[in-house]
N, C-alpha and C. Protein backbone atom coordinates (compact mmCIF):
# COMPACT_ATOMS: atom_id res chain seq x y z
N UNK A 1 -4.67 -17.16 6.24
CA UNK A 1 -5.52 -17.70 5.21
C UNK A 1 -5.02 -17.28 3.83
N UNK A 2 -4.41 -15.56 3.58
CA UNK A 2 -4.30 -15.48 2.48
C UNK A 2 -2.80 -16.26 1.91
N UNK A 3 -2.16 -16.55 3.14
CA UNK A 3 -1.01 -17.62 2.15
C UNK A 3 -1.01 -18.94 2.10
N UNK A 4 -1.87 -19.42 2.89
CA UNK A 4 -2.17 -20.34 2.39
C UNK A 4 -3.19 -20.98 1.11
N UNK A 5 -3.97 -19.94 0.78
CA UNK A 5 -4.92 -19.81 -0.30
C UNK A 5 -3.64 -19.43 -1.69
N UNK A 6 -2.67 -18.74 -1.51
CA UNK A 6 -1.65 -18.58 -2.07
C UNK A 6 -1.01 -19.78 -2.46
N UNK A 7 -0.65 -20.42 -1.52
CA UNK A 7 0.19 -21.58 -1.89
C UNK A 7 -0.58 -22.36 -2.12
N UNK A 8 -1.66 -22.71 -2.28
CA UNK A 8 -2.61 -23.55 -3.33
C UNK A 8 -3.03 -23.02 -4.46
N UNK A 9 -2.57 -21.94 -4.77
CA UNK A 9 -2.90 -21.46 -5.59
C UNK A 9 -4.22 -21.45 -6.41
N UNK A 10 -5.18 -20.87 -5.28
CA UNK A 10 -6.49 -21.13 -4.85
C UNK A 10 -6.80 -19.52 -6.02
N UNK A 11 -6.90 -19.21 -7.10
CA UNK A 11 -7.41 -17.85 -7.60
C UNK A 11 -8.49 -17.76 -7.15
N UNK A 12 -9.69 -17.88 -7.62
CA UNK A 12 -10.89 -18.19 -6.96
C UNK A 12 -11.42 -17.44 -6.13
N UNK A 13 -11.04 -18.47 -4.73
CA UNK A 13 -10.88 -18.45 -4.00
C UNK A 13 -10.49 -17.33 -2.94
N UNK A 14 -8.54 -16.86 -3.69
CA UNK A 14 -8.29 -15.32 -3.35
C UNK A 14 -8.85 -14.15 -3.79
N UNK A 15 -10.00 -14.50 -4.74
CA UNK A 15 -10.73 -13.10 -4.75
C UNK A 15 -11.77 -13.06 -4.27
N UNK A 16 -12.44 -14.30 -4.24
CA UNK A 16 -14.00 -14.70 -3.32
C UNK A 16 -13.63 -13.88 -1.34
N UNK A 17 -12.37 -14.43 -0.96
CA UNK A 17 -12.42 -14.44 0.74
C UNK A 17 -11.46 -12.93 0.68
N UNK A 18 -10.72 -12.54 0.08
CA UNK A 18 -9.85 -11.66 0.46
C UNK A 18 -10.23 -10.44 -0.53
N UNK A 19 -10.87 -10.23 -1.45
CA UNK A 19 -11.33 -8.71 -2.16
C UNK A 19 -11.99 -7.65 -0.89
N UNK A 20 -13.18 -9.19 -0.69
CA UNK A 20 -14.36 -7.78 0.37
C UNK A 20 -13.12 -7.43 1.55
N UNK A 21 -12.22 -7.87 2.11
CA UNK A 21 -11.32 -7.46 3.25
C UNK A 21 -10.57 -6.46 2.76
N UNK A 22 -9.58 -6.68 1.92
CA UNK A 22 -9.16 -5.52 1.38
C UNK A 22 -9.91 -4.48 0.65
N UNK A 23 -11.35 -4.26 0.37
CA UNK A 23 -12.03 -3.07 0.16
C UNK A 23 -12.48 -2.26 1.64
N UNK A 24 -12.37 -3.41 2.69
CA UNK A 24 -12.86 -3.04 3.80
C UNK A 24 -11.64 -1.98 4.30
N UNK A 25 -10.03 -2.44 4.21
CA UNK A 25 -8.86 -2.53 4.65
C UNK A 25 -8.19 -1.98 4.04
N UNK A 26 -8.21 -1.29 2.79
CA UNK A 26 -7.28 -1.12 1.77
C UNK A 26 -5.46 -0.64 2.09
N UNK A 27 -5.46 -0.23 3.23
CA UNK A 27 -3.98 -0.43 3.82
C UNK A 27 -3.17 -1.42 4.54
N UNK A 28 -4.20 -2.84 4.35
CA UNK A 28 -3.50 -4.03 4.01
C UNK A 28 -2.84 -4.55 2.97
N UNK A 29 -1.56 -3.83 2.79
CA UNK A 29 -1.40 -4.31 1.69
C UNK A 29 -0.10 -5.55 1.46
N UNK A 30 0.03 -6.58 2.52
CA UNK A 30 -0.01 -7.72 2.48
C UNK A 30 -1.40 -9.02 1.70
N UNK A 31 -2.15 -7.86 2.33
CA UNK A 31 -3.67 -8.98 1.11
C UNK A 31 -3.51 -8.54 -0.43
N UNK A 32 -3.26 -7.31 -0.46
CA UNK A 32 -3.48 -6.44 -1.80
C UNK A 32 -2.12 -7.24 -2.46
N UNK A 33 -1.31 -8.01 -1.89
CA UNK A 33 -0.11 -8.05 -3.04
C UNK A 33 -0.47 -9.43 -3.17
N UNK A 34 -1.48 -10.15 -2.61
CA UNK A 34 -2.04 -11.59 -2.74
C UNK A 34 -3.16 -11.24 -3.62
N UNK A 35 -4.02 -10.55 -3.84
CA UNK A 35 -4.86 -10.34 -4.81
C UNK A 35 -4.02 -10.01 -6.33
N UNK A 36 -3.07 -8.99 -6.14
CA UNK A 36 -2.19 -8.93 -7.11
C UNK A 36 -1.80 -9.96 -7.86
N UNK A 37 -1.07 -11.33 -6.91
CA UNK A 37 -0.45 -12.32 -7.50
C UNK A 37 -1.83 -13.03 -8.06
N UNK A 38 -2.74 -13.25 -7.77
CA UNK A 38 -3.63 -13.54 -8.26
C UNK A 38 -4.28 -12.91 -9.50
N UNK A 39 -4.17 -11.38 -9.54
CA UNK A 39 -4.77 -11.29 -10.87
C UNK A 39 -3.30 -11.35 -11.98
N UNK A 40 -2.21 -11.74 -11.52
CA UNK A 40 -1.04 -11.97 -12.82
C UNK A 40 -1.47 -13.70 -13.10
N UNK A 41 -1.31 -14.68 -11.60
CA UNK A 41 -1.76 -15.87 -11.95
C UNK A 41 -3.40 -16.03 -12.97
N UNK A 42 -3.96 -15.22 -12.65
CA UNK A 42 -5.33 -15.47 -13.88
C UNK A 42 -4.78 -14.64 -15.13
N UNK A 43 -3.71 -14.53 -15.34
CA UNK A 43 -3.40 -13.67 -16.64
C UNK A 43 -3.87 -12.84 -16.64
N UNK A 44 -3.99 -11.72 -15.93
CA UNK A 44 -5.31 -10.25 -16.18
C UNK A 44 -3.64 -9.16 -15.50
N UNK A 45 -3.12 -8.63 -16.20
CA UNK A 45 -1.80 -8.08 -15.73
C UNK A 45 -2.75 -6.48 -16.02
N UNK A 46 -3.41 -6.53 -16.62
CA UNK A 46 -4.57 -4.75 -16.68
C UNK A 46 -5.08 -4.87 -15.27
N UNK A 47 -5.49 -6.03 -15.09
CA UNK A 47 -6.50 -5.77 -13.61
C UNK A 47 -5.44 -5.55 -12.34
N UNK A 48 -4.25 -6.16 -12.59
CA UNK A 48 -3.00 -6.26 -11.55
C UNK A 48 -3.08 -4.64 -11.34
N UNK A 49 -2.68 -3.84 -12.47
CA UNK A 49 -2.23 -2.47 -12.62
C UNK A 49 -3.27 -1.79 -11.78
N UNK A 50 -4.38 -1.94 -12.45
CA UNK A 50 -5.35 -1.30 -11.54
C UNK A 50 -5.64 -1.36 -10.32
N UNK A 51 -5.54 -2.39 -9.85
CA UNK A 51 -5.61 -2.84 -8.50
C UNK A 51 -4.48 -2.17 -7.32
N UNK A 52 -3.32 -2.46 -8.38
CA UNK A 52 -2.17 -1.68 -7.20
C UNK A 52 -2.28 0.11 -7.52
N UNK A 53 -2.61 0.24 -8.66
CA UNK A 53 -2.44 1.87 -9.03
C UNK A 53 -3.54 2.65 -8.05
N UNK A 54 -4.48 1.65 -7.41
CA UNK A 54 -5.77 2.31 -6.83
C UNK A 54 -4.99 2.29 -5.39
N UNK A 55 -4.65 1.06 -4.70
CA UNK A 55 -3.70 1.27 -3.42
C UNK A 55 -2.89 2.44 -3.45
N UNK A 56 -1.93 2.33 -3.96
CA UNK A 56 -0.72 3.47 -4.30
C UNK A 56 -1.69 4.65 -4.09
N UNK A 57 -2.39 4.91 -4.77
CA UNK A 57 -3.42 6.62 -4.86
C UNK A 57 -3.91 6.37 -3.26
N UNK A 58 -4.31 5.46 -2.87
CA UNK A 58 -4.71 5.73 -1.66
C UNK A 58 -4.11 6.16 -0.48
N UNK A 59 -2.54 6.11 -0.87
CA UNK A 59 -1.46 6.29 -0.13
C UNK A 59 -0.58 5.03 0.80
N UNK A 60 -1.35 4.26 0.21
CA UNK A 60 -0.65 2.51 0.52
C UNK A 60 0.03 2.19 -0.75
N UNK A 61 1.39 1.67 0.01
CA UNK A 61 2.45 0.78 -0.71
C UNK A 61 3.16 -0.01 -0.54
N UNK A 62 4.09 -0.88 -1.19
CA UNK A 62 5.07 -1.76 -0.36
C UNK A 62 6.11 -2.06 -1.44
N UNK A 63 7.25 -2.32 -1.46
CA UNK A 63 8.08 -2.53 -2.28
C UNK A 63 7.61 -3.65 -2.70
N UNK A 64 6.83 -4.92 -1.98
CA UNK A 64 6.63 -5.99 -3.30
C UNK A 64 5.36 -5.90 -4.63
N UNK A 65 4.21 -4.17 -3.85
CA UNK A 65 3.44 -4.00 -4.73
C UNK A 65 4.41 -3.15 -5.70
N UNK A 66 5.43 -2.38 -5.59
CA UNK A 66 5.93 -2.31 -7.07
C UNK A 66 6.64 -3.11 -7.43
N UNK A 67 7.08 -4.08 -6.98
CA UNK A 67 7.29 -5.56 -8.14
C UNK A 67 6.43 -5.95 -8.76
N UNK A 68 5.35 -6.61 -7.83
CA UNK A 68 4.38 -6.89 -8.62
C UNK A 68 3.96 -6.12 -9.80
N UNK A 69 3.21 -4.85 -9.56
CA UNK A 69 2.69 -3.74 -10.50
C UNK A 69 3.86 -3.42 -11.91
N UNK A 70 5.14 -3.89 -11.70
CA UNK A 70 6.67 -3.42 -12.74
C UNK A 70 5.73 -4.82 -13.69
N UNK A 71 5.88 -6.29 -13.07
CA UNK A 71 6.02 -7.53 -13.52
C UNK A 71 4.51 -7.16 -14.56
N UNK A 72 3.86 -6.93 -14.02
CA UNK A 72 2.34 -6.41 -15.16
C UNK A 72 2.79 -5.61 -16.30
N UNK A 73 3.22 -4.44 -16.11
CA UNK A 73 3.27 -3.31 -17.00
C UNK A 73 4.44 -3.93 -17.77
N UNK A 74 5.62 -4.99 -17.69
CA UNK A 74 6.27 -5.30 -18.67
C UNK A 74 5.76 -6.33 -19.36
N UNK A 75 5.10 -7.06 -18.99
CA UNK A 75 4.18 -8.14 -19.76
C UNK A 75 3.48 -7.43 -20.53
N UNK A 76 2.54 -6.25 -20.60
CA UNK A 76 1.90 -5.64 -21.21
C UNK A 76 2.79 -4.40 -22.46
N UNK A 77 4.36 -4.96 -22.38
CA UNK A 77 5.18 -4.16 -23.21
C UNK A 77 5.49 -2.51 -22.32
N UNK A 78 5.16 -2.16 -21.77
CA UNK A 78 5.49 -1.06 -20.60
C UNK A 78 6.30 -0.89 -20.01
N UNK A 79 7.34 -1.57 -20.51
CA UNK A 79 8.41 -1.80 -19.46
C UNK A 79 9.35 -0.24 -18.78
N UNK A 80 9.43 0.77 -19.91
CA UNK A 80 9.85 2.18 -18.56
C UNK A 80 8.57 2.46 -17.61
N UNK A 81 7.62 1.84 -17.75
CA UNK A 81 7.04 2.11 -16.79
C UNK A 81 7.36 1.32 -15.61
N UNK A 82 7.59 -0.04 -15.69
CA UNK A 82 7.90 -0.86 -14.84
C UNK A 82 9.19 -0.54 -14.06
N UNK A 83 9.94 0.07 -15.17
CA UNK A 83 11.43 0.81 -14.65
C UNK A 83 11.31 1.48 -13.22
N UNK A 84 10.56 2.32 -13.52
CA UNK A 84 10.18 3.15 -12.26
C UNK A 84 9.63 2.74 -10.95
N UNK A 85 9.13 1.46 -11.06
CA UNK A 85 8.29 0.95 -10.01
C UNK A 85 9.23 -0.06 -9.05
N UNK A 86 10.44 -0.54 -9.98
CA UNK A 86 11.41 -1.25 -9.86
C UNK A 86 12.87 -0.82 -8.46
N UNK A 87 12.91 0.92 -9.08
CA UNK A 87 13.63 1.79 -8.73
C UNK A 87 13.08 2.09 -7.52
N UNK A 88 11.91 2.36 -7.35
CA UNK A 88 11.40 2.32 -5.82
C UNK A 88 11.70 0.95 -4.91
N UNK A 89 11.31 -0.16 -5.70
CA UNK A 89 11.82 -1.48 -4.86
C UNK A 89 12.84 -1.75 -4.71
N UNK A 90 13.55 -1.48 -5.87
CA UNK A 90 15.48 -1.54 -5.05
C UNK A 90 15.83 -0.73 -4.20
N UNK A 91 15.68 0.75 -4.22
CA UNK A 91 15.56 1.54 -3.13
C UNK A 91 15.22 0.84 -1.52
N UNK A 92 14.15 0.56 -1.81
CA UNK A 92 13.48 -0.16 -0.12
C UNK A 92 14.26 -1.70 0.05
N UNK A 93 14.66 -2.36 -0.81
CA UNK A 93 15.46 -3.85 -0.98
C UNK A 93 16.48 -3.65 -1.35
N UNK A 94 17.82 -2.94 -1.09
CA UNK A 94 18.71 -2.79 -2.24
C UNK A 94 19.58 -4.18 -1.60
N UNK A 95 19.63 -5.01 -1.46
CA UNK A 95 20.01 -6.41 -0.94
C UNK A 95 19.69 -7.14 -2.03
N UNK A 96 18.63 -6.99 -2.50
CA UNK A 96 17.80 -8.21 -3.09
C UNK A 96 17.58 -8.50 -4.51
N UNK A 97 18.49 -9.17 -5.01
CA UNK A 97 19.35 -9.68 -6.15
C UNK A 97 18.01 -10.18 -6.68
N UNK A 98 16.40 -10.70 -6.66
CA UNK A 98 15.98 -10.80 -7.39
C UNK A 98 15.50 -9.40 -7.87
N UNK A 99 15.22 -8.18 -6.98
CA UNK A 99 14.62 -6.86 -8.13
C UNK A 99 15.65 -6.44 -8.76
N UNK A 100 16.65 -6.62 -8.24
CA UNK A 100 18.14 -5.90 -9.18
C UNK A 100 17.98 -7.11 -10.72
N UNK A 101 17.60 -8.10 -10.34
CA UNK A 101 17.74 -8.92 -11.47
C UNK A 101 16.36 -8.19 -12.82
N UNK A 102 15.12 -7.97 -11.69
CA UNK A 102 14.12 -7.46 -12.34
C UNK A 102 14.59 -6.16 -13.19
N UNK A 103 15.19 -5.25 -12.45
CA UNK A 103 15.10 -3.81 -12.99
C UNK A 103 16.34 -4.21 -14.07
N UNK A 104 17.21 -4.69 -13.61
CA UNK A 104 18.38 -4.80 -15.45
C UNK A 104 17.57 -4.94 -16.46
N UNK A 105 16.91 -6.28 -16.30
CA UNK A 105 16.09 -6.93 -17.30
C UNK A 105 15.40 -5.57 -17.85
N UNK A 106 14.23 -5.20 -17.35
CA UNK A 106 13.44 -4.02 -17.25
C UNK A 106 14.21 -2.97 -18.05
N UNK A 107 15.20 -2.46 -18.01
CA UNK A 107 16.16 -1.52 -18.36
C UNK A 107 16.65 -1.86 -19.46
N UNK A 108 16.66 -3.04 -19.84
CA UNK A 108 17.14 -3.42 -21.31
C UNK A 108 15.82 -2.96 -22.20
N UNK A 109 14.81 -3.91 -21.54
CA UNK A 109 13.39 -3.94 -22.69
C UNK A 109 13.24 -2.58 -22.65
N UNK A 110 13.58 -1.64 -21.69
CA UNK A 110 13.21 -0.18 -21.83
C UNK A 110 14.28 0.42 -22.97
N UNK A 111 15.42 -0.11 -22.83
CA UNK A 111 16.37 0.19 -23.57
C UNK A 111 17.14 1.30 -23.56
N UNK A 112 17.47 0.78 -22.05
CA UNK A 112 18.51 2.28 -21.28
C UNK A 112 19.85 1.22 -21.38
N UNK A 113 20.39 2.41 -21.29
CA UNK A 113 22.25 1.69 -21.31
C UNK A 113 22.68 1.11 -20.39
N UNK A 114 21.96 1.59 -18.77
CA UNK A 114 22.53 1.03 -17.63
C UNK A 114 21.94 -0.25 -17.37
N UNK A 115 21.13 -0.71 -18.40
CA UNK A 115 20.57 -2.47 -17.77
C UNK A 115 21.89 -2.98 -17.85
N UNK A 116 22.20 -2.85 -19.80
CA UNK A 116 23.20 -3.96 -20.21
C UNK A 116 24.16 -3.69 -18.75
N UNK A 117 24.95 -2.80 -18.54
CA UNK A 117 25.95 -2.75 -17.01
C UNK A 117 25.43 -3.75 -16.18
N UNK A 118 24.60 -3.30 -15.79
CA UNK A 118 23.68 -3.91 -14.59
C UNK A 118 23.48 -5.67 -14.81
N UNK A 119 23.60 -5.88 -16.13
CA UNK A 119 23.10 -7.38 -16.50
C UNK A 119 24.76 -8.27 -16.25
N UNK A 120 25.67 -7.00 -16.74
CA UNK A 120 27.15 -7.69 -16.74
C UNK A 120 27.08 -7.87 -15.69
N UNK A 121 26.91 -6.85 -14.70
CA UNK A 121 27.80 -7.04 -12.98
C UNK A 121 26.96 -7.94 -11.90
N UNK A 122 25.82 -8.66 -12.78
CA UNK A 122 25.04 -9.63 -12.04
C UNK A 122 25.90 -10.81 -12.43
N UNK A 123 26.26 -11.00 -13.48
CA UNK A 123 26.84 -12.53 -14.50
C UNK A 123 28.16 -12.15 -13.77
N UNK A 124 28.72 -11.20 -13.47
CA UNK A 124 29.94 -11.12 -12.74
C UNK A 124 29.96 -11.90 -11.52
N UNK A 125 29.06 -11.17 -10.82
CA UNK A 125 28.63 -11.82 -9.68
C UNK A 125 28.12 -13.37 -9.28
N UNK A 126 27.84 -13.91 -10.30
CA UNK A 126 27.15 -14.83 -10.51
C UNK A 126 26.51 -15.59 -11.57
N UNK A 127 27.88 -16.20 -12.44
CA UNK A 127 27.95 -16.70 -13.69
C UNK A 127 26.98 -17.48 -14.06
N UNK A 128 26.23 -18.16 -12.79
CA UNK A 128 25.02 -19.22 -12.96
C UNK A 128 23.89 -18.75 -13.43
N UNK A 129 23.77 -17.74 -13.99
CA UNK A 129 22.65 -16.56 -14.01
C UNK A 129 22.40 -16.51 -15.26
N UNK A 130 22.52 -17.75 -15.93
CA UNK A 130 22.22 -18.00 -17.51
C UNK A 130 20.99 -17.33 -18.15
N UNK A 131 20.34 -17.27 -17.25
CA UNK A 131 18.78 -16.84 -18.17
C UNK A 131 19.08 -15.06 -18.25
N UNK A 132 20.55 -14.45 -17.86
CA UNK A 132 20.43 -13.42 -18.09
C UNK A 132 21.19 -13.04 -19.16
N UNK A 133 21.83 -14.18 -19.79
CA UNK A 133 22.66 -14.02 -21.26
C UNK A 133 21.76 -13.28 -22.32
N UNK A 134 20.47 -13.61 -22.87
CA UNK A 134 20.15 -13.46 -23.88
C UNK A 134 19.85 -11.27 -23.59
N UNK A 135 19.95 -11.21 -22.73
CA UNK A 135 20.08 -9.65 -22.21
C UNK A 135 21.30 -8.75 -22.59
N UNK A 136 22.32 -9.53 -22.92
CA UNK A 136 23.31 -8.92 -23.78
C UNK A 136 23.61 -9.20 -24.96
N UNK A 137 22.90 -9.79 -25.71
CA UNK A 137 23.26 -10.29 -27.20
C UNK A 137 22.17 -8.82 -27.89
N UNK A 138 22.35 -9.01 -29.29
CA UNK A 138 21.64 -8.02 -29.99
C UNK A 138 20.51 -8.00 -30.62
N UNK A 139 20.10 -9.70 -30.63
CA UNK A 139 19.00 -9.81 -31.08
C UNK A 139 18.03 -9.48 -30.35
N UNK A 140 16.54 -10.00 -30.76
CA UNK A 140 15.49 -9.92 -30.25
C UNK A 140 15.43 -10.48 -28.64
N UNK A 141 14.81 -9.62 -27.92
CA UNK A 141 14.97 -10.06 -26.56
C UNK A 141 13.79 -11.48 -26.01
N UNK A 142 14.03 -12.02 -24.86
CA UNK A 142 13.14 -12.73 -24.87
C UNK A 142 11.81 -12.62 -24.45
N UNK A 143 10.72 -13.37 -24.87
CA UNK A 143 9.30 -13.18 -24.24
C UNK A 143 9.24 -12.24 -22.71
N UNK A 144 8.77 -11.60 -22.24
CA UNK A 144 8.09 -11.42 -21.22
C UNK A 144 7.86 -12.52 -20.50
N UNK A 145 7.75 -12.86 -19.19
CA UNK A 145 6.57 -14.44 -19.22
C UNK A 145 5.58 -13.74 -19.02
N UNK A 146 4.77 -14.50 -18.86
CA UNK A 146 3.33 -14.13 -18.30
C UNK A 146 3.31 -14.91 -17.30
N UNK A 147 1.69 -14.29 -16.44
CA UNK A 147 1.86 -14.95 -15.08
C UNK A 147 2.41 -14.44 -14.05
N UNK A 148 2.63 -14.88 -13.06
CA UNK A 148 3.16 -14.59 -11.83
C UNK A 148 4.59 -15.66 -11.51
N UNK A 149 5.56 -14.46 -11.33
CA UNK A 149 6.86 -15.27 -11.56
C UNK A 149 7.26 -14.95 -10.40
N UNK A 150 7.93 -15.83 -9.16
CA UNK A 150 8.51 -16.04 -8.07
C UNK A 150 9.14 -14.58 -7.92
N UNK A 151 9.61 -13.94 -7.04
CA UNK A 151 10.56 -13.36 -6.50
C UNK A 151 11.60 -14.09 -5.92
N UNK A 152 13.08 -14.60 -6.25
CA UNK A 152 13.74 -15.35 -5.49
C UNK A 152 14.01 -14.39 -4.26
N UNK A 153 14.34 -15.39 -3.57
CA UNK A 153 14.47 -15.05 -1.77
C UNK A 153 16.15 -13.69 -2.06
N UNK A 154 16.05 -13.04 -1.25
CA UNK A 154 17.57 -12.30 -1.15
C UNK A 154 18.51 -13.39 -0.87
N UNK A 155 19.86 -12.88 -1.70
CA UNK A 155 21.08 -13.17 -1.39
C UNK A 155 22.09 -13.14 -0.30
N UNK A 156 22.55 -13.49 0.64
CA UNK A 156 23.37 -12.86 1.70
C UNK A 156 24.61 -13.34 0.95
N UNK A 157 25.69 -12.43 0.94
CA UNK A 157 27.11 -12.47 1.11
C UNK A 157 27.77 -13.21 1.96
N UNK A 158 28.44 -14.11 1.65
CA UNK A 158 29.48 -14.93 2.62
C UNK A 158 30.81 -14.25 2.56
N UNK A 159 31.53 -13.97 3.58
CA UNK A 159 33.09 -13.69 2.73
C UNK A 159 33.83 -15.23 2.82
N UNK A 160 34.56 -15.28 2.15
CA UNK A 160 35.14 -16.37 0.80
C UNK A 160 36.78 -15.94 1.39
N UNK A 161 37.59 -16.48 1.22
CA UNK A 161 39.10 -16.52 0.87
C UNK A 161 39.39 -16.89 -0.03
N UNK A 162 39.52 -15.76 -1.29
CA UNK A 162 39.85 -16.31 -2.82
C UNK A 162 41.09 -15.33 -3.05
């Protein structure tokens, strides 16, 4: 129910049928990262924080609740905080070229030295990765989005004869 209430992107809805379960459940935290996406989709990235910061204390976690919980706290300008939450999810995903994409990003707006690296050896990797240009120029960086922004799926490696 909760992904499909997801993929209708039912807000509503995901807090009407799935809050009282996860207060019941709170170490579901497959529901808790659907309530999550829901409070970034209603724009409430304070209520996101809270929501996962109360799981986490409870001793429930998951690498996509610190994506989620990073994606709040940089919308809200927080971004070393998000740093940290990031670093745990690459840790548990280190495959997965969208948090590596997250934490560079993250690492710039924090304004550590190892994003810009991190931003090159993605565009190395993968020149198509345009939206990560404006991450090495000097100007002003770009918006945050707001909202709830996809996680792309992991990358697998092919080997190539080049």
């Amino acid at each position: 129910a909760a992904r499909v209430l997801k993929g209708k992107r039912a807000v509503t809805r995901i807090y009407e049928y799935l809050e009282p379960v996860t207060q019941a459940h709170p170490s579901w935290t497959d529901l808790v990262e659907v309530l999550a996406y829901a409070d970034l989709e209603a724009l409430d990235p304070s209520g996101c924080i809270h929501r996962i910061e109360s799981t986490i204390e409870l001793g429930f976690e998951s690498p996509m609740l610190h994506v989620l919980i990073a994606d709040a706290l940089v919308q809200l300008g927080r971004a070393s905080d998000g740093v940290d939450h990031l670093w745990i999810a690459w840790e548990d995903m280190p495959n997965h070229h969208g948090v590596r994409e997250r934490l560079a990003m993250a690492l710039v707006r924090a304004g550590e030295v190892e994003g810009r690296a991190m931003i090159e050896d993605l565009l190395l990797e993968d020149p198509d990765r345009e939206h990560l240009l404006p991450y090495l120029e000097t100007g002003p960086l770009p918006p945050a989005p707001s909202g709830y922004t996809p996680l792309r799926a992991p990358e697998t490696h092919h080997d190539h004869d080049h």
